[in-house]
Protein backbone atom coordinates (compact mmCIF):
# COMPACT_ATOMS: atom_id res chain seq x y z
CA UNK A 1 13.98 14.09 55.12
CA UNK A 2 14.19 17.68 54.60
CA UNK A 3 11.77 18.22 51.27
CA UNK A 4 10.49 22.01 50.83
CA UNK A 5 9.43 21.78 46.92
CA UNK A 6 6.56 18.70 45.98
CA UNK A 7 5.38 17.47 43.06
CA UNK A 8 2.37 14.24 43.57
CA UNK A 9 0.76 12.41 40.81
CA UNK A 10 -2.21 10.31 41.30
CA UNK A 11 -3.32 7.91 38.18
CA UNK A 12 -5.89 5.27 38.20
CA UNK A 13 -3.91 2.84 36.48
CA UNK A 14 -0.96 1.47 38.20
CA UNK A 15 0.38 0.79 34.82
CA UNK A 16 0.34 3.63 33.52
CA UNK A 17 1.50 5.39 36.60
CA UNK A 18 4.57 3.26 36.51
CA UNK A 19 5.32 4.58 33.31
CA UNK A 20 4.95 7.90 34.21
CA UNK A 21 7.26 7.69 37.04
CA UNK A 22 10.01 6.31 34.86
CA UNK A 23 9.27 9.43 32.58
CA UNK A 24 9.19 11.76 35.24
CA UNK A 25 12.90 10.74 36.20
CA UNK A 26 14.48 10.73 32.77
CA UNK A 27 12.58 14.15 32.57
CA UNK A 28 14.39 16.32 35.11
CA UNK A 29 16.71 15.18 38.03
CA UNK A 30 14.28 14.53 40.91
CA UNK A 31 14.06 12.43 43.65
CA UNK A 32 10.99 9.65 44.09
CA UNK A 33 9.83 10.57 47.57
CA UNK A 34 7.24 7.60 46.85
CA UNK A 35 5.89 5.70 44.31
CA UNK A 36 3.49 3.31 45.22
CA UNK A 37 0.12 1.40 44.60
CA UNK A 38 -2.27 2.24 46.43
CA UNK A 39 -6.23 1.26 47.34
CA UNK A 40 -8.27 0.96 44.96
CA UNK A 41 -5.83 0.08 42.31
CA UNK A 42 -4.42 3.69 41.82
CA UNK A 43 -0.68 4.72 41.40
CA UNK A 44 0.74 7.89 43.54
CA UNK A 45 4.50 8.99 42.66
CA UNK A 46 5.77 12.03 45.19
CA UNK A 47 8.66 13.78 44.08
CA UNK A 48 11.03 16.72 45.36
CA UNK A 49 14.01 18.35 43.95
CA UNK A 50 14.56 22.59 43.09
CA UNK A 51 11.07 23.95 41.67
CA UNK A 52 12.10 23.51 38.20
CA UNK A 53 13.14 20.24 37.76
CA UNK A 54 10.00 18.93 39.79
CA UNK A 55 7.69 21.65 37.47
CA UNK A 56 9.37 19.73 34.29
CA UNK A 57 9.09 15.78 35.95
CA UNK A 58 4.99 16.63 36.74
CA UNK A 59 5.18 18.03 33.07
CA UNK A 60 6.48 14.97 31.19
CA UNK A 61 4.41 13.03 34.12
CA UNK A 62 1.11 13.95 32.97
CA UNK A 63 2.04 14.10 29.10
CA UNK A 64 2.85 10.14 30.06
CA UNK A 65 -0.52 9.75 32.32
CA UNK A 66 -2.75 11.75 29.85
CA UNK A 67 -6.31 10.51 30.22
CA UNK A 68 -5.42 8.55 33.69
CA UNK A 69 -4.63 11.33 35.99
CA UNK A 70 -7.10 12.11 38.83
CA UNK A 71 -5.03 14.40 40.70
CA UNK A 72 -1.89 16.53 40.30
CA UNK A 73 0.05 19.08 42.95
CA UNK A 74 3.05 21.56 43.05
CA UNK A 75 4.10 23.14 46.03
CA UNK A 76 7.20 25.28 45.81
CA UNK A 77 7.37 26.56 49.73
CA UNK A 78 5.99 22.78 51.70
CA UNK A 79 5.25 23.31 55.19
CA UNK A 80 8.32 21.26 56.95
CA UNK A 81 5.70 19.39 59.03
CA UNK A 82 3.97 17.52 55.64
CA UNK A 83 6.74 15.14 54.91
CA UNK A 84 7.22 13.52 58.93
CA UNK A 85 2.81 13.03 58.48
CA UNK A 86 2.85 11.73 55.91
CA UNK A 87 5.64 8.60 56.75
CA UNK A 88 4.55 8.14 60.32
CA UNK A 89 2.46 10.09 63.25
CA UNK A 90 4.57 12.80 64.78
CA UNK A 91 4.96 14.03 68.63
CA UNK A 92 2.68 16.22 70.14
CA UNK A 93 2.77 17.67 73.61
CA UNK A 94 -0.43 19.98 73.16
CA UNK A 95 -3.71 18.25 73.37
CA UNK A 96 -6.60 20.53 73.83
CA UNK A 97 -7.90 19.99 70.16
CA UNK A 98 -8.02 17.56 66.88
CA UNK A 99 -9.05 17.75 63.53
CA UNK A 100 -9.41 15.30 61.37
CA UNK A 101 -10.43 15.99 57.18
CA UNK A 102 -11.03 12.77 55.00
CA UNK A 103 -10.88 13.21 50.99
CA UNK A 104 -11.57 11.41 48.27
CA UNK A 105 -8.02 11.78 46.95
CA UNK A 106 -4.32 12.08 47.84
CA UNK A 107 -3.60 14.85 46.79
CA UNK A 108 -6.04 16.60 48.44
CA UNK A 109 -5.46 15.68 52.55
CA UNK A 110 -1.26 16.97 51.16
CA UNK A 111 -2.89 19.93 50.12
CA UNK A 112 -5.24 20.50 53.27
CA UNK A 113 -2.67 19.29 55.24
CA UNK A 114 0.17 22.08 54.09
CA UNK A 115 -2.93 24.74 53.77
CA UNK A 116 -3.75 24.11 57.38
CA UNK A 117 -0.07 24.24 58.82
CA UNK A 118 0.48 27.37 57.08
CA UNK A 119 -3.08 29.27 58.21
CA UNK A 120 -2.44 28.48 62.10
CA UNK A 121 -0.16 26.94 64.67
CA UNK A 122 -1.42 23.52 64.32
CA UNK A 123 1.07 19.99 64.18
CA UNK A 124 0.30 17.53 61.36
CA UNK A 125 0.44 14.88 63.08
CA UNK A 126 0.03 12.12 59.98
CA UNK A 127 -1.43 12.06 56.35
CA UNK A 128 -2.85 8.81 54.97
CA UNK A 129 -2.63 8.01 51.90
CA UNK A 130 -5.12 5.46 50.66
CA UNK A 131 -3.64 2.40 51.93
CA UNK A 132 -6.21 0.53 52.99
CA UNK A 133 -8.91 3.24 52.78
CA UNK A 134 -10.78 2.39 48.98
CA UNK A 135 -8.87 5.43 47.62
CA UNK A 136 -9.58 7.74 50.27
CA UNK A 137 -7.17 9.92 52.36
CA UNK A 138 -7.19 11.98 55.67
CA UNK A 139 -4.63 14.02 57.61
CA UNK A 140 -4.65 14.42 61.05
CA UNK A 141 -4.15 17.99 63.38
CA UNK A 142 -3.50 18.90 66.93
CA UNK A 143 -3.07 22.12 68.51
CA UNK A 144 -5.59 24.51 70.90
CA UNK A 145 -9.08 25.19 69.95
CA UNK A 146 -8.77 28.16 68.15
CA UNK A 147 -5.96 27.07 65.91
CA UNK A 148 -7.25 23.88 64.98
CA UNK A 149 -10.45 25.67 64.04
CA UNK A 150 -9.02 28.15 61.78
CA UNK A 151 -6.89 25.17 60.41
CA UNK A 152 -9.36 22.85 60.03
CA UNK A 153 -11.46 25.89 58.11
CA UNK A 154 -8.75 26.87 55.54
CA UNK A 155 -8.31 23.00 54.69
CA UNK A 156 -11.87 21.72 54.35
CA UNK A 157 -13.14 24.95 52.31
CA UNK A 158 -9.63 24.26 50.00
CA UNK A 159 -10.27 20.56 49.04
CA UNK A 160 -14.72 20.92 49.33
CA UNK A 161 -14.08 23.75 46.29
CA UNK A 162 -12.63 20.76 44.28
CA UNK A 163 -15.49 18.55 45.55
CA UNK A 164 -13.12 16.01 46.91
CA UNK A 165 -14.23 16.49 50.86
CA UNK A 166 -15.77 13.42 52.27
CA UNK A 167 -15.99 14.57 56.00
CA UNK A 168 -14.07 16.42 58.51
CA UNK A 169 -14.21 16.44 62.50
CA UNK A 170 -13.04 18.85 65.33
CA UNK A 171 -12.45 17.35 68.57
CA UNK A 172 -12.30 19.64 71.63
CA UNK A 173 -10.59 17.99 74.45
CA UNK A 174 -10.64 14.92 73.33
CA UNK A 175 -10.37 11.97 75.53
CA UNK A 176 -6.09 11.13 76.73
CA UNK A 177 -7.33 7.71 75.34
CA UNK A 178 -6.88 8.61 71.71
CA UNK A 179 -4.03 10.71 71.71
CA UNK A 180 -1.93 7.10 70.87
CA UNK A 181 -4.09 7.56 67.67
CA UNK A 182 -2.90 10.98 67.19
CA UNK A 183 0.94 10.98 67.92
CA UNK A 184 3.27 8.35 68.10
CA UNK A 185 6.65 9.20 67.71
CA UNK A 186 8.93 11.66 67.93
CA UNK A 187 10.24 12.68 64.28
CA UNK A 188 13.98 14.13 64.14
């Protein structure tokens, strides 16, 4: 799926975040990347389309979701790697590092996640979105030491400003035994 321009909502009512999604189509012609419950009992709608329309469906989103919203992000330029992390683990042939940053919300491992592609050369390799994790996220980062550092920096300082870190890890060299964890498919 070739998505450049993102727009995510994040209510805790499912609900009202149902609602919001049906407003946020009638608003502006978009396209529902996802809309989904997710743990624990929150409702996450990711859109794309050209910058305005998205701008006016997160608009008429949050007028719909006033009061329920816990997060909300735009990004006009999305790093290409975002999208293929975020529906399944991508490919990666470089293993000398891995970073892993956990957050309290959705939006924020998206946001980490595109800050850290576009600070160094690291792969996403996946972004989790609360399924499963009591309303937490993570995304997931390979590349050589130095990247991954600088990557892993950019990201965690981004999403600890809002207060929404909950832990992040570097691993240099990790073990071949994990890298199933890491990467699991090739994304084309």
């Amino acid at each position: 799926m070739d998505v450049s321009v993102l727009g995510v909502l994040e209510f805790n009512s499912i609900a009202v975040g149902i609602k919001a999604m049906d407003d946020m189509v009638k608003a502006a012609p978009v396209k529902i990347i996802e809309g989904k419950t997710v743990c624990p009992g929150k409702f996450v709608v990711l859109i794309t389309g050209d910058v305005a329309a998205v701008d006016a469906s997160l608009t008429a989103g949050k007028a719909a979701g006033e009061g329920y919203l816990i997060d909300e992000l735009f990004i006009p330029r999305l790093h290409e790697y975002i999208i293929p992390a975020i529906v399944g683990a991508v490919e990666c042939s470089i293993w000398d590092a891995a970073g892993i940053i956990e957050a309290f919300s959705i939006v924020a491992s998206i946001e980490a996640g595109d800050i850290a592609a576009k600070t160094a050369g690291v792969i996403i390799t996946e972004i989790r979105l609360a399924t499963g994790l009591g309303g937490k996220s993570y995304v997931k980062m390979v590349g050589n030491i130095y990247e991954v550092e600088a990557a892993m920096s950019a990201g965690v300082n981004y999403i600890k400003n809002k207060g929404l870190l909950c832990k992040d890890v570097t691993l240099p060299r990790p073990h071949p035994d994990i890298k199933p964890f890491f990467c699991r498919y090739v994304v084309t």
